[in-house]
Protein backbone atom coordinates (compact mmCIF):
# COMPACT_ATOMS: atom_id res chain seq x y z
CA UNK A 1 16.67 6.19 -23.81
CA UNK A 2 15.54 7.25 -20.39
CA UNK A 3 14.92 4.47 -17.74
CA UNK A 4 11.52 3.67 -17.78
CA UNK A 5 11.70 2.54 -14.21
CA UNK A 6 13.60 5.21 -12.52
CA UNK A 7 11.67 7.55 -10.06
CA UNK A 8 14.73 9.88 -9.66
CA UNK A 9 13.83 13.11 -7.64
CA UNK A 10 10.19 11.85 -7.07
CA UNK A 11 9.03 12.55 -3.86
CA UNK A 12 7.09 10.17 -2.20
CA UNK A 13 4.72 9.65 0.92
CA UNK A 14 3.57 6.34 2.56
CA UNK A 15 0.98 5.76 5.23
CA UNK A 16 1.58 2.63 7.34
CA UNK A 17 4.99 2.84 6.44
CA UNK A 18 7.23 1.92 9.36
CA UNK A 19 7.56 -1.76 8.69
CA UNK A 20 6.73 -5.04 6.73
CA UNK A 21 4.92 -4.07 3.59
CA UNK A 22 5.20 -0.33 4.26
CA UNK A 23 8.82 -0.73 4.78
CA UNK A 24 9.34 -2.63 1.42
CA UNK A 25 7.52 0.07 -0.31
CA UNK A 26 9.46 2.25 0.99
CA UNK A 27 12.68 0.93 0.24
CA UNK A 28 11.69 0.14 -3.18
CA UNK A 29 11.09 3.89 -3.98
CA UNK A 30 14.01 4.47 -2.40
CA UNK A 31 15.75 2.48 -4.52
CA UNK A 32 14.26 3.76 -7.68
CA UNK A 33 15.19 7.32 -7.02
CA UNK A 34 12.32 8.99 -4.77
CA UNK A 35 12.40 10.90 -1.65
CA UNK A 36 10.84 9.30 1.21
CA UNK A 37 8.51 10.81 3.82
CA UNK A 38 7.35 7.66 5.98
CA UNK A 39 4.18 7.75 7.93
CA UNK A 40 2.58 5.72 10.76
CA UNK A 41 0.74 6.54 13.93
CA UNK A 42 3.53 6.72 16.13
CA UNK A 43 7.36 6.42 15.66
CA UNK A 44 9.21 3.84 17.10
CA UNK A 45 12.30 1.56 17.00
CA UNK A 46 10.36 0.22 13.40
CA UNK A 47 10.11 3.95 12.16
CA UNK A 48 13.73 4.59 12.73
CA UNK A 49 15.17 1.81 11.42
CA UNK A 50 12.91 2.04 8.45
CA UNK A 51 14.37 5.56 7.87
CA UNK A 52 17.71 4.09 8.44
CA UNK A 53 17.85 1.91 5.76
CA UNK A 54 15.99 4.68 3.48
CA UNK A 55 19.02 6.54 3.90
CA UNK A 56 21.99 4.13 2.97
CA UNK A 57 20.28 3.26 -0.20
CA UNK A 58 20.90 7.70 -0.54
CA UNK A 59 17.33 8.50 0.17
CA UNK A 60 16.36 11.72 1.62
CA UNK A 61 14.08 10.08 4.21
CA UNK A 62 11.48 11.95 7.09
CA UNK A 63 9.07 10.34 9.52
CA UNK A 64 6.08 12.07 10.02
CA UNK A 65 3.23 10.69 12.62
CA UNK A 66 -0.53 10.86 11.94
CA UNK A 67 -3.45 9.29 12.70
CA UNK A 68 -4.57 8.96 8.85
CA UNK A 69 -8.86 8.85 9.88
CA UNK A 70 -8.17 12.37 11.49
CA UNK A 71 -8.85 14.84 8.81
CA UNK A 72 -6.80 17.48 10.48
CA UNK A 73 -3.94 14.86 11.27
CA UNK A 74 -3.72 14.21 7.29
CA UNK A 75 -4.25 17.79 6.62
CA UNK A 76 -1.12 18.66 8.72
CA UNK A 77 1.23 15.40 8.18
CA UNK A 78 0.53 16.21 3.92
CA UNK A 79 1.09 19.47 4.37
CA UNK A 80 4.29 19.19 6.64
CA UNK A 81 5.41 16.52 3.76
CA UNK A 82 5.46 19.12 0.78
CA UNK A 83 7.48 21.93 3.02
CA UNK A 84 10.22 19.74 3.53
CA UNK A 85 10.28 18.16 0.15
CA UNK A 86 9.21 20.58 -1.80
CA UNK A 87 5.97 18.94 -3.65
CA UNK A 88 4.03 15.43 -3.45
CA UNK A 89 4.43 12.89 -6.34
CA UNK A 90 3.63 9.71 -5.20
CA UNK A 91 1.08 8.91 -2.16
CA UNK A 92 1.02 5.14 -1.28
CA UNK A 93 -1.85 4.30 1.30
CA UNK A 94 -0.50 1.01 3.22
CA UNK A 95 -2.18 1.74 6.86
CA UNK A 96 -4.71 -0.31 7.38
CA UNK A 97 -6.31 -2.24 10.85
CA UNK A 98 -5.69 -5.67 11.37
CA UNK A 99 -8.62 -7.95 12.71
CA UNK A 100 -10.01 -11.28 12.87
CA UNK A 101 -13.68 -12.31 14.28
CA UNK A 102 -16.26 -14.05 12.93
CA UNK A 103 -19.44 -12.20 11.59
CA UNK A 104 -22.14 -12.58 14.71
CA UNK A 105 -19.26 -11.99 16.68
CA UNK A 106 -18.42 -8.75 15.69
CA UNK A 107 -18.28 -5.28 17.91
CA UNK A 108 -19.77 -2.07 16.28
CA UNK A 109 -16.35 -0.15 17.23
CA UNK A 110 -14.10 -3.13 15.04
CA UNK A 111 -16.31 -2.30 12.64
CA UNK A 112 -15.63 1.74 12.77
CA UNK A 113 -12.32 1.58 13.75
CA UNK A 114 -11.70 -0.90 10.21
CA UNK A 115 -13.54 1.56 8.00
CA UNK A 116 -12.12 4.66 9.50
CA UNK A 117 -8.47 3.53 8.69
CA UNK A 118 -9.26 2.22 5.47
CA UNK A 119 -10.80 3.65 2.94
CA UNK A 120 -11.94 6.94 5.20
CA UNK A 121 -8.10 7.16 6.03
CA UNK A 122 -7.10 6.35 2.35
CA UNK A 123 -9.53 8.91 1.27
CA UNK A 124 -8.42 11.60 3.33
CA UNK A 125 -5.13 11.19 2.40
CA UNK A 126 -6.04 10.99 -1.72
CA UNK A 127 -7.94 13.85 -1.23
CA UNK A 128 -5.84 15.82 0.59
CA UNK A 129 -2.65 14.65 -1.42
CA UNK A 130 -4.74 15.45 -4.76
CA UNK A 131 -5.52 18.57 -4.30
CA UNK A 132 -1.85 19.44 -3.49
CA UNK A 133 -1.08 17.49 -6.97
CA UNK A 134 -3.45 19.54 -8.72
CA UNK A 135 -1.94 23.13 -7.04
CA UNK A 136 1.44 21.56 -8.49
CA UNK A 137 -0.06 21.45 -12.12
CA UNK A 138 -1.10 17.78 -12.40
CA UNK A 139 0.63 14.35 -12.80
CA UNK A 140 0.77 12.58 -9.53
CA UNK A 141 0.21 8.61 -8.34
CA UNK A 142 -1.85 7.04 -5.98
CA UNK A 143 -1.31 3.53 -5.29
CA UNK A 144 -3.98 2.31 -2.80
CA UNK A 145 -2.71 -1.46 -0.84
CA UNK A 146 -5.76 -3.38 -0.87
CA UNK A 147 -5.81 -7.38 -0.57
CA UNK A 148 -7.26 -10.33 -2.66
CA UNK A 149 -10.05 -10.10 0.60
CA UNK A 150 -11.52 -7.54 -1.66
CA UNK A 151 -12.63 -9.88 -4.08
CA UNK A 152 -12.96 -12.73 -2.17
CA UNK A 153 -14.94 -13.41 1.26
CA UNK A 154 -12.77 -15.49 3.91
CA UNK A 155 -13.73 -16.51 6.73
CA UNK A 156 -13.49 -13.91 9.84
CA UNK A 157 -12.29 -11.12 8.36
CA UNK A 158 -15.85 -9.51 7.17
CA UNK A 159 -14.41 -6.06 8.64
CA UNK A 160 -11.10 -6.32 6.58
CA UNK A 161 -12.73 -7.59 3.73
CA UNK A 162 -15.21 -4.90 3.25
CA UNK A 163 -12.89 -1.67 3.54
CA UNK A 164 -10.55 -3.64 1.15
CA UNK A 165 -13.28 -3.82 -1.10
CA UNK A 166 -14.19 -0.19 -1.25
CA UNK A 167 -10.47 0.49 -0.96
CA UNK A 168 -10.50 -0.66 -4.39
CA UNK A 169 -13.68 0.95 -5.31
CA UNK A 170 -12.01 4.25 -4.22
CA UNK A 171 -9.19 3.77 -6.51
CA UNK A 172 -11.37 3.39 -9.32
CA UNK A 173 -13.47 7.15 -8.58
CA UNK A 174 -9.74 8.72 -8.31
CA UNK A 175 -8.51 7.19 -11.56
CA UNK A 176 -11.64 8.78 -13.25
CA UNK A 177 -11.64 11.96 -11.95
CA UNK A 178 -8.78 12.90 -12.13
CA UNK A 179 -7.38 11.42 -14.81
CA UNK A 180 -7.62 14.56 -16.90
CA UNK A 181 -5.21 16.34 -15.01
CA UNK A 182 -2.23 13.65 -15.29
CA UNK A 183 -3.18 12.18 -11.92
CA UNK A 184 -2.83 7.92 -12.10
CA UNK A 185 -4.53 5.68 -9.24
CA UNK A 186 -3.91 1.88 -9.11
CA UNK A 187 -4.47 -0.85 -6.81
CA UNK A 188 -2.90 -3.13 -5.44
CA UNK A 189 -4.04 -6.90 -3.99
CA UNK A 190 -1.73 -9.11 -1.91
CA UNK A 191 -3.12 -12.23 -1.72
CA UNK A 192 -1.42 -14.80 1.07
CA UNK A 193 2.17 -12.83 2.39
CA UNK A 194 5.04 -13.89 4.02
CA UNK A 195 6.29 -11.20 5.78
CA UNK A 196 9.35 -12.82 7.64
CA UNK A 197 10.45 -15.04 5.05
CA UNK A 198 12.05 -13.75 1.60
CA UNK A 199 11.72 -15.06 -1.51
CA UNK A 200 14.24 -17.85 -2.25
CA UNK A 201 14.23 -18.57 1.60
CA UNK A 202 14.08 -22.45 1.89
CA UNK A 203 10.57 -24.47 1.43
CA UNK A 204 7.96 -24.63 4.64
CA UNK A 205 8.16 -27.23 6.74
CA UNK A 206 6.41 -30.27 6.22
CA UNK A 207 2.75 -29.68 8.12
CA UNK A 208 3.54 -26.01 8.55
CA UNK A 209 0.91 -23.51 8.05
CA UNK A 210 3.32 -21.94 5.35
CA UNK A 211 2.99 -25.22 3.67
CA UNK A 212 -0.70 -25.44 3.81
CA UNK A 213 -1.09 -21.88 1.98
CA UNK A 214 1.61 -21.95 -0.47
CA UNK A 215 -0.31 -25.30 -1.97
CA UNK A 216 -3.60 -23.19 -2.48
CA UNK A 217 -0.91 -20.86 -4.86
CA UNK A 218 -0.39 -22.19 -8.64
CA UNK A 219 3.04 -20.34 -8.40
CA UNK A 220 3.64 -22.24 -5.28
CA UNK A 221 4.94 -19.52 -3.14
CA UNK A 222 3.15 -16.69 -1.09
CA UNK A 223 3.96 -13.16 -1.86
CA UNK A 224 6.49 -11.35 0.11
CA UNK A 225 6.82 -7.72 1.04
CA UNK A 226 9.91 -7.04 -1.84
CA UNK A 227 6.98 -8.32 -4.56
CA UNK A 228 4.85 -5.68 -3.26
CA UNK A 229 7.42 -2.64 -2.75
CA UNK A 230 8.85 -3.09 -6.52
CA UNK A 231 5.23 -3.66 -8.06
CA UNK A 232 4.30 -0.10 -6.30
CA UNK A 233 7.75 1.50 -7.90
CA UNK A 234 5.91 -0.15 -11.13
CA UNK A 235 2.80 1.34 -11.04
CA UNK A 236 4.31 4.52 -10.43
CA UNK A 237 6.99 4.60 -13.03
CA UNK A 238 6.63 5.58 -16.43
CA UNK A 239 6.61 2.43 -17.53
CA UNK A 240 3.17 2.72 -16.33
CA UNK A 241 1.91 5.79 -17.74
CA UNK A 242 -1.33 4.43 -19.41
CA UNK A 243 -2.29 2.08 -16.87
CA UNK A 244 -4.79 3.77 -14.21
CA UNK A 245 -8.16 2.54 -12.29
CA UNK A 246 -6.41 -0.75 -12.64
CA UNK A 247 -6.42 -3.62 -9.50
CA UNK A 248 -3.03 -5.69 -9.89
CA UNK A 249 -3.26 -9.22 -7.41
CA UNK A 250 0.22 -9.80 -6.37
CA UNK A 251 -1.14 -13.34 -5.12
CA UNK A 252 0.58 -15.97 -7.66
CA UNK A 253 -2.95 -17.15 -8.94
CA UNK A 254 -4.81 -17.53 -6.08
CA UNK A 255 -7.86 -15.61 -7.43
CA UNK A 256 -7.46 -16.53 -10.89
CA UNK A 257 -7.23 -20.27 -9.35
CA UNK A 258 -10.97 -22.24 -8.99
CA UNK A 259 -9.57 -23.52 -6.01
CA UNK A 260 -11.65 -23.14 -2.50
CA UNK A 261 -9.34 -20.47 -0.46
CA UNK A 262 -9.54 -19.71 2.93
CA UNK A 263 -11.39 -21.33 6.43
């Protein structure tokens, strides 16, 4: 029987992709088998030693910069992707903007500049990745990085909460459409990460502020990159093959938990 979880030959593109999350993702697909073409807005010490490690795992790996709210950017960086690999089977939007203000406090442009990276950016990059899928003959996944913030509202982050939220709503209009033609979408929602930390690393610190969140988790520990990279090889794999339009928290119960999160 063929491995269910192998991605072998499956050529794969991800936005946002020079380090942390983006970097676990993909190294994950790296590890499963797939060609990597690694995006982010510009490419630095991050970008190469993301492709670095892409290649000892025996990736064929490629950097290619783009501003992912610039339609011609996308246009380009997608179709600069499929001439040097060949086709596009896998597009994993990860590039989002980072911000934290509360609501009265908050300037117009945060407000663009969040929506325009995610989901316009997302969007641009579905669509434009899509249509490339559908040239091929079908079959294709999306896998969109949203964030428990879509379901939840925290405090201060009203501008990342919102184009989380129709982050996942966008996931849901790709997995209907074109789920005729073989073409999956899923989403993804991190809840509290620890991006410097690994899993099995030792407990917080008494008082810390890792402390402090990993007590709001029933599991007891925050979610790290390597939970995020190898549920993305997941959704992708055939493992998955009747699973689309779906939103998977990788949060260890936070939202399933009554508990009040966030301040």
């Amino acid at each position: 029987m063929n491995d269910p979880y192998s991605l072998r030959g499956v050529k794969a593109l991800v936005t946002g992709g020079r380090r942390n999350i983006g970097r676990s993702i993909a190294l994950a697909l790296a590890q499963a088998g797939c060609d990597l073409g690694i995006n982010d807005i510009e490419r630095d010490e991050d970008a190469e030693e993301t492709l670095r490690q892409v290649c000892v795992l025996g990736a064929d790996g490629e950097f290619f910069p783009a501003d992912v709210s610039a339609t011609g950017q996308v246009e380009d960086m997608v179709r600069s992707f499929v001439a040097r690999f060949g086709r596009v089977d896998i597009l994993v939007n990860n590039a989002y903007a980072a911000g934290r203000r509360q609501f009265a406090d908050i300037e117009e442009q945060e407000w663009d500049h969040a929506l325009d990276v995610s989901p316009k950016g997302a969007f641009l990059c579905a669509r434009t990745a899509a249509r490339h899928m559908l040239a091929q003959g079908g079959g294709g996944n999306i896998v969109n990085i949203a964030s428990t913030h879509a379901e939840r509202a925290w405090r201060g982050a009203t501008c990342y909460s919102v184009a989380k939220a129709g982050l996942q709503r966008l996931t849901g209009s790709i997995a209907v459409d074109l789920g005729e033609h073989g073409i999956r979408c899923n989403t993804l929602l991190p809840g509290y990460m620890d991006l410097r930390h690994p899993f099995g690393a030792p407990p917080p610190a008494p008082g810390s502020i890792r402390e402090s969140l990993r007590a709001m988790v029933p599991l007891r520990r925050l979610a790290t990159p390597e939970d995020i990279g190898r549920a993305v090889v997941f959704l992708c794999s055939p493992a998955a093959a009747c699973i689309t339009g779906a939103s998977l928290p990788i949060d260890g119960g936070l939202l399933a938990s009554a508990a009040e999160v966030g301040s």
